[in-house]
Structures are given as structure tokens and as C-alpha cells.
C-alpha atoms as a PDB file:
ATOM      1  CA  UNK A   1      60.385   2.934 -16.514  1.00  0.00           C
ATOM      2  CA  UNK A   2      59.394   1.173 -13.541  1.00  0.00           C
ATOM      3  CA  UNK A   3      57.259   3.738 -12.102  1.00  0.00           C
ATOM      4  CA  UNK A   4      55.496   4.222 -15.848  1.00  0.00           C
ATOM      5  CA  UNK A   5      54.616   0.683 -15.784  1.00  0.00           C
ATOM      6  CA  UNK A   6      53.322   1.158 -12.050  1.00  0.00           C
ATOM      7  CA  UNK A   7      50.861   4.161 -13.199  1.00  0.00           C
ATOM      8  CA  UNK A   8      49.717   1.327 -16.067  1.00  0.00           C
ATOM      9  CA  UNK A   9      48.947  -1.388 -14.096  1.00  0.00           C
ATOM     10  CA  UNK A  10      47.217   0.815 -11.107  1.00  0.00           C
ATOM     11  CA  UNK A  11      45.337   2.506 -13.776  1.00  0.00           C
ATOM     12  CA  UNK A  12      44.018  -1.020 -15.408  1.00  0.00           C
ATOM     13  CA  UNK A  13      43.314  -2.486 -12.363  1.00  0.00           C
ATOM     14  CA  UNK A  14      41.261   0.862 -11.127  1.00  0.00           C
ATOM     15  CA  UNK A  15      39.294   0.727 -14.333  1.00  0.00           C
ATOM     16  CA  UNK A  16      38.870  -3.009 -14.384  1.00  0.00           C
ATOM     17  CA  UNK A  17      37.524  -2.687 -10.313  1.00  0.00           C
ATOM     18  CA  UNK A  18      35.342   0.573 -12.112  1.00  0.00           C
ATOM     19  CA  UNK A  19      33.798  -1.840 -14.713  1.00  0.00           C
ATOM     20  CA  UNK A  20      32.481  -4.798 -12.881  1.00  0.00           C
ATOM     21  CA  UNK A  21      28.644  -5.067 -12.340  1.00  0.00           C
ATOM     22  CA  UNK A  22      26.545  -4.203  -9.084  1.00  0.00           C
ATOM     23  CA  UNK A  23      23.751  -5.569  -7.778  1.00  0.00           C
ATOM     24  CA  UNK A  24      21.833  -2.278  -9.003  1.00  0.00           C
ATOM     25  CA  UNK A  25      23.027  -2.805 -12.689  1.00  0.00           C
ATOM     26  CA  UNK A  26      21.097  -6.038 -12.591  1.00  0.00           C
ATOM     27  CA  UNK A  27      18.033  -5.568 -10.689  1.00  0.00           C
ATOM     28  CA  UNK A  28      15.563  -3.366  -8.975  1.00  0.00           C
ATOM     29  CA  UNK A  29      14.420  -4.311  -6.001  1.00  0.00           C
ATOM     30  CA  UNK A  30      11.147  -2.313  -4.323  1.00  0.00           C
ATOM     31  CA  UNK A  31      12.926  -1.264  -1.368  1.00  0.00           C
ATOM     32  CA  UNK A  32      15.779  -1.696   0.668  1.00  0.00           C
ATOM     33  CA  UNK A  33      14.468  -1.875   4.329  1.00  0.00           C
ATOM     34  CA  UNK A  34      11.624  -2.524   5.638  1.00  0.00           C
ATOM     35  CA  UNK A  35      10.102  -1.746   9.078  1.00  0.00           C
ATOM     36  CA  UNK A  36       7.729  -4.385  10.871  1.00  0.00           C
ATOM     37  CA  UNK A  37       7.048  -1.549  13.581  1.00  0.00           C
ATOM     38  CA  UNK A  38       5.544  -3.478  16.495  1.00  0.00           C
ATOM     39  CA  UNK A  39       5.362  -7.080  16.679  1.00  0.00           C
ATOM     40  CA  UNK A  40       4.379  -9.831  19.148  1.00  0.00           C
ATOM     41  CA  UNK A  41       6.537 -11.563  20.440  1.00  0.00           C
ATOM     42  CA  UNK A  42       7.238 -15.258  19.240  1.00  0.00           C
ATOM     43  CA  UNK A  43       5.151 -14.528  16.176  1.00  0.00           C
ATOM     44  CA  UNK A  44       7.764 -14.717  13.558  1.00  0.00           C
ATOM     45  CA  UNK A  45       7.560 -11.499  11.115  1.00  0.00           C
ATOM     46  CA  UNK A  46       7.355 -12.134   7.579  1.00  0.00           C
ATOM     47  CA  UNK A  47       7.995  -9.663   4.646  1.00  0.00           C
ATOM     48  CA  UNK A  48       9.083 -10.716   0.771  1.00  0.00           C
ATOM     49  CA  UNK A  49      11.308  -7.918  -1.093  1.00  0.00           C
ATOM     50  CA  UNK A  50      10.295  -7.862  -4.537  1.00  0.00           C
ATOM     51  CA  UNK A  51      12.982  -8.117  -7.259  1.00  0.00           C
ATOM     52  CA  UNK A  52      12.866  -7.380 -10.833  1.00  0.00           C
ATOM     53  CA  UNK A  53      15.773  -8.392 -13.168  1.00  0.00           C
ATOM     54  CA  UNK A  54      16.652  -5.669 -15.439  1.00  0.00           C
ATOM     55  CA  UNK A  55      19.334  -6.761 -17.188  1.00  0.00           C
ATOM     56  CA  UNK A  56      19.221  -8.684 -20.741  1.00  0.00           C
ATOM     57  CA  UNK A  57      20.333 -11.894 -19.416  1.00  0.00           C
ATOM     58  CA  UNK A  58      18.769 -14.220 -17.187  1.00  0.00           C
ATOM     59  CA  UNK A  59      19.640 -13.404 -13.185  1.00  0.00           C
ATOM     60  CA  UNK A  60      20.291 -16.163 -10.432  1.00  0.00           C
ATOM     61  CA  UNK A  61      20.214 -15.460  -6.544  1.00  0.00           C
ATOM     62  CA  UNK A  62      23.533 -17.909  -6.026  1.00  0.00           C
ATOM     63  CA  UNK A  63      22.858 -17.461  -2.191  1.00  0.00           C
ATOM     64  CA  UNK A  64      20.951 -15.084   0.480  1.00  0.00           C
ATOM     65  CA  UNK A  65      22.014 -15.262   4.211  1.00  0.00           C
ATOM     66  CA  UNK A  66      21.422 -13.349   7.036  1.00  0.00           C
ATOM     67  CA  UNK A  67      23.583 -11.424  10.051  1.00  0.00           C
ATOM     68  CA  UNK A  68      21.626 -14.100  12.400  1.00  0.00           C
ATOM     69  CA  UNK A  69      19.954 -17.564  12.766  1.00  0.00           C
ATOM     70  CA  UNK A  70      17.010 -15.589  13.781  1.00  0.00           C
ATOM     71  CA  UNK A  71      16.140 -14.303  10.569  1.00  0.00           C
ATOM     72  CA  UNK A  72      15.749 -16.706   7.364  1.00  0.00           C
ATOM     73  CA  UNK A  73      15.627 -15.502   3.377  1.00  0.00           C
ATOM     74  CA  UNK A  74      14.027 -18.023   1.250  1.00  0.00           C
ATOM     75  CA  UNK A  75      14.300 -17.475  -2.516  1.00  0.00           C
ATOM     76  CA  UNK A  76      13.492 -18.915  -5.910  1.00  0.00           C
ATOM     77  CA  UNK A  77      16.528 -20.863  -7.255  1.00  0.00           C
ATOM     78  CA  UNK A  78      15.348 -20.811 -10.949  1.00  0.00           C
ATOM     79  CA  UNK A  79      16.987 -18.311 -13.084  1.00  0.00           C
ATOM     80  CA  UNK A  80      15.094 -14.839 -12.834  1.00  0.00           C
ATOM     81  CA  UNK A  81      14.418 -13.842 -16.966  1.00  0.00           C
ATOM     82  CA  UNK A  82      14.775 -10.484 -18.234  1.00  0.00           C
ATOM     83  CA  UNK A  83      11.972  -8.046 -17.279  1.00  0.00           C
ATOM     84  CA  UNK A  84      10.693 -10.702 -14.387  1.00  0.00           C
ATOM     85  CA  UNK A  85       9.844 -10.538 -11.064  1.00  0.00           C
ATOM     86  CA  UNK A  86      10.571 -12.761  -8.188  1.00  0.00           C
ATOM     87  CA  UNK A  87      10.541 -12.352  -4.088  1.00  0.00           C
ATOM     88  CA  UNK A  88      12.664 -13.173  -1.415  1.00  0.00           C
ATOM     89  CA  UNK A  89      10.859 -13.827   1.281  1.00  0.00           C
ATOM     90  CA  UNK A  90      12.521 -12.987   5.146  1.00  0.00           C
ATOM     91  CA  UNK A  91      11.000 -14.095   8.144  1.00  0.00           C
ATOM     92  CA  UNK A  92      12.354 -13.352  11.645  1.00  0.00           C
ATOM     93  CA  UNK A  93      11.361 -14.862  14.484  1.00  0.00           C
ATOM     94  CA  UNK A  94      10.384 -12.272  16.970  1.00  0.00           C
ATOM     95  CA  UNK A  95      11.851 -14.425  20.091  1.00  0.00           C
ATOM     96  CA  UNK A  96      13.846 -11.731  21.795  1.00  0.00           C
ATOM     97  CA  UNK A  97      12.237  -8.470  23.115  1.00  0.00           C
ATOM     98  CA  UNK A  98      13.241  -5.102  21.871  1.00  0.00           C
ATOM     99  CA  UNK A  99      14.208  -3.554  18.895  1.00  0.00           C
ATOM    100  CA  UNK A 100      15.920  -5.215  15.618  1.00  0.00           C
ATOM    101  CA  UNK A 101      17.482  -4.335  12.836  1.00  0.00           C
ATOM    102  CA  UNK A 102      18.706  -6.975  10.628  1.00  0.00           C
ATOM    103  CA  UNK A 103      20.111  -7.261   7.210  1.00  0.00           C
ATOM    104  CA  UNK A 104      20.243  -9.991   4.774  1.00  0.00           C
ATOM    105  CA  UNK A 105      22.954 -10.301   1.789  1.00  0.00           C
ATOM    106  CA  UNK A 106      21.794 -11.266  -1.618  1.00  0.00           C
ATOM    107  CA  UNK A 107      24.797 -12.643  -3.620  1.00  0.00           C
ATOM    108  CA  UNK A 108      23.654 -12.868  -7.796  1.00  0.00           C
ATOM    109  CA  UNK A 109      25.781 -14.973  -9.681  1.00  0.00           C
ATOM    110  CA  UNK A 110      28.174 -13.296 -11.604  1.00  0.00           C
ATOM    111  CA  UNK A 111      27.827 -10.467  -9.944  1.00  0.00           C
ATOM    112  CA  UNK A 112      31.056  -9.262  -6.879  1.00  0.00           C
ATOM    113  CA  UNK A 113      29.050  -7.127  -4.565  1.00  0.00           C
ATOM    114  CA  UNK A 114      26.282  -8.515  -2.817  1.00  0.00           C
ATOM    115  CA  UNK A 115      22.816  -6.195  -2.133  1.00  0.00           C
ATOM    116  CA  UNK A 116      21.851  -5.474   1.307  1.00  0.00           C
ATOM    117  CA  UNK A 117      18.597  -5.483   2.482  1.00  0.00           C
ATOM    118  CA  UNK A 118      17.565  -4.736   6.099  1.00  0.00           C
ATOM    119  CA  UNK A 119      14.471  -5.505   8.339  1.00  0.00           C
ATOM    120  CA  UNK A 120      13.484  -3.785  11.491  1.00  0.00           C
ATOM    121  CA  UNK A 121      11.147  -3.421  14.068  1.00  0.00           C
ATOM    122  CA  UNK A 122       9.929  -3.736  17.973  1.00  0.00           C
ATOM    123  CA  UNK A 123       9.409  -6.958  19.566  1.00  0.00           C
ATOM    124  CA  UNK A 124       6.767  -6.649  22.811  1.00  0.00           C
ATOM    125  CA  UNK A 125       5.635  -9.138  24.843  1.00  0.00           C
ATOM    126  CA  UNK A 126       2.153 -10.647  23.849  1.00  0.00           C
ATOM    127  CA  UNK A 127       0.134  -8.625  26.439  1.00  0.00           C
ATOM    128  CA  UNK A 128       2.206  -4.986  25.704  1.00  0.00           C
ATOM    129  CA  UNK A 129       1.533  -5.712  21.843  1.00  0.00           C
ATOM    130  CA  UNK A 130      -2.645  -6.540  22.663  1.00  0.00           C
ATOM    131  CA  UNK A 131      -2.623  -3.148  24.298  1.00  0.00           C
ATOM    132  CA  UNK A 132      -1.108  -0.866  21.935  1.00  0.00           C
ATOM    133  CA  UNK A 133      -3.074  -2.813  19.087  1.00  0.00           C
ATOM    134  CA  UNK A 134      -6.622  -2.535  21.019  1.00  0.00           C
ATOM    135  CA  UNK A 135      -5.306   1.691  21.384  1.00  0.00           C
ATOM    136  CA  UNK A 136      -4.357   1.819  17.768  1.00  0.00           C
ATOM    137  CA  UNK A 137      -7.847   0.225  16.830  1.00  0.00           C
ATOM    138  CA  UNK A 138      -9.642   2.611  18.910  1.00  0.00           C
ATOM    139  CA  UNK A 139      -7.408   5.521  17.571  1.00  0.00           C
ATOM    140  CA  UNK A 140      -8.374   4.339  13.720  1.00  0.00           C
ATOM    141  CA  UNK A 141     -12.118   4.543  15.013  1.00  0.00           C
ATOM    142  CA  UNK A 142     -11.885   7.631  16.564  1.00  0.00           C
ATOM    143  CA  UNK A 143     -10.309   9.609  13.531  1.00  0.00           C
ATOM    144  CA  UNK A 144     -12.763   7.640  11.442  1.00  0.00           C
ATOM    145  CA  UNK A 145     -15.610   8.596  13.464  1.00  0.00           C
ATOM    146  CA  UNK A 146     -14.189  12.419  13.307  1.00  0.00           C
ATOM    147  CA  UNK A 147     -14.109  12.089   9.347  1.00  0.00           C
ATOM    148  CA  UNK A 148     -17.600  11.339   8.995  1.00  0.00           C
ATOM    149  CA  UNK A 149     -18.979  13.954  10.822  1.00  0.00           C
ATOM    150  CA  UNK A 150     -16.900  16.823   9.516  1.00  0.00           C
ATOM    151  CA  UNK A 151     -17.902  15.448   6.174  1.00  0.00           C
ATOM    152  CA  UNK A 152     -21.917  14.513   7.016  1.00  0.00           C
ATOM    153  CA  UNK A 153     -22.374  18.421   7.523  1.00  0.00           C
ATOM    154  CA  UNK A 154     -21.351  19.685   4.330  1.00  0.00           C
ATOM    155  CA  UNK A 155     -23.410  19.748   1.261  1.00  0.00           C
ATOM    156  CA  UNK A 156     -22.289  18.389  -2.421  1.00  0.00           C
ATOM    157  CA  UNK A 157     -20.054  21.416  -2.799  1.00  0.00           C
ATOM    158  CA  UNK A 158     -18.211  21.011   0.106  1.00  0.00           C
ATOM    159  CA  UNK A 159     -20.050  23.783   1.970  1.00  0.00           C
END
């Protein structure tokens, strides 16, 4: 008898832990990481993840913090209607050199599980990141300059 009423209660509580809500029964958000790629460094990076409440019932961000003090999540604390969009906006500061990769949690009110998000990206120091932008500028001319030319010898039919 004791062992039925074990198998009972594991089952209810498995099903009840099955039931509750996740952050991806609520809302869509328009991606889960994003990646700076190069950045300067002590120019703080900014990017805003777009969220969309899909549910029926009005959504609240109860709280967003991040892995560090480095990076910051700022968010709308009015109630997110059905069908609306909002942003949370996630700047990190860029002090440190190297590579990052940070995530931010995103707790909605009655919902358990929070949704991570992550940022990444290289920080370089200001001179390394004016070279490699002046090289990716002349790069973007030179394969614009190539473009034209193929396409300034060819007639309306592409001939």
C-alpha cells in the first residue's frame, strides 16, 4: 500500500512539474544571443532583445539581472498586453579586453523558469578596433567597387 501511494504522489508531482509554464509558453523573443563582434574598448555595447507576449493575459518582466556588474538589462515595468511588443535593452561596458560572453536572466511573473539570453563579442583596444574598422571599410569598397564593374559590362539581359 505504501509503495502504491509512492507511485501516486511521484506521478502527481511529475505531472504537476510537466504542467507549469515556460518562458516560451508566454513569449517570443527575436533571438536568444546576440553577437557584438568587435568592439572598442570602453565604448559600452548596446543591443535591446525584442519580446512579444503571446499569451492571453497580460505579461510582467518581475526582474532581469545579469552574470556581471558589467553588463546592465533595463526593461519596461508596465505589464506587457497580449499580442505586444516590448525590449529589454542590455548594455555592456566593453572595459576589459578580449572576448565575452554574457547572459542575462529574465524572470516573468508567474512564470518558474527564467529565459536566458546571452551577449557576446571582442573587446580591442581603441587603436586595434580603428584598424580593423578602416580594413573592413576598405574591404566593403573594394567588393563594392568589384560589383559595379562586373555589372557596368553587361547589357539589360544580363549579357
Amino acid at each position: 500500500m505504501k509503495k502504491l501511494f509512492f507511485i501516486a504522489a511521484a506521478f502527481i508531482v511529475t505531472a504537476g512539474a510537466m504542467a507549469q509554464t515556460k518562458p516560451d509558453d508566454v513569449a517570443k523573443f527575436n533571438t536568444n544571443k546576440y553577437d557584438f563582434g568587435k568592439v572598442k574598448q570602453n565604448v559600452p555595447a548596446v543591443y535591446s532583445f525584442e519580446i512579444t507576449n503571446t499569451s492571453n493575459k497580460p505579461l510582467v518582466i518581475e526582474n532581469a539581472h545579469a552574470t556581471c556588474g558589467c553588463t546592465v538589462p533595463e526593461w519596461q515595468k508596465d505589464p506587457i498586453l497580449p499580442g505586444k511588443t516590448t525590449k529589454i535593452k542590455v548594455q555592456y561596458n566593453a572595459a576589459n579586453l578580449n572576448h565575452f560572453d554574457k547572459q542575462v536572466f529574465v524572470k516573468f511573473a508567474g512564470v518558474e523558469e527564467e529565459k536566458v539570453l546571452a551577449i557576446t563579442g571582442e573587446v580591442l583596444p581603441a587603436e586595434a578596433f580603428d584598424t580593423w574598422t578602416k580594413e573592413e571599410a576598405a574591404k566593403a569598397a573594394a567588393a563594392e567597387k568589384t560589383t559595379k564593374s562586373k555589372s557596368k559590362g553587361k547589357n539589360k539581359s544580363g549579357k
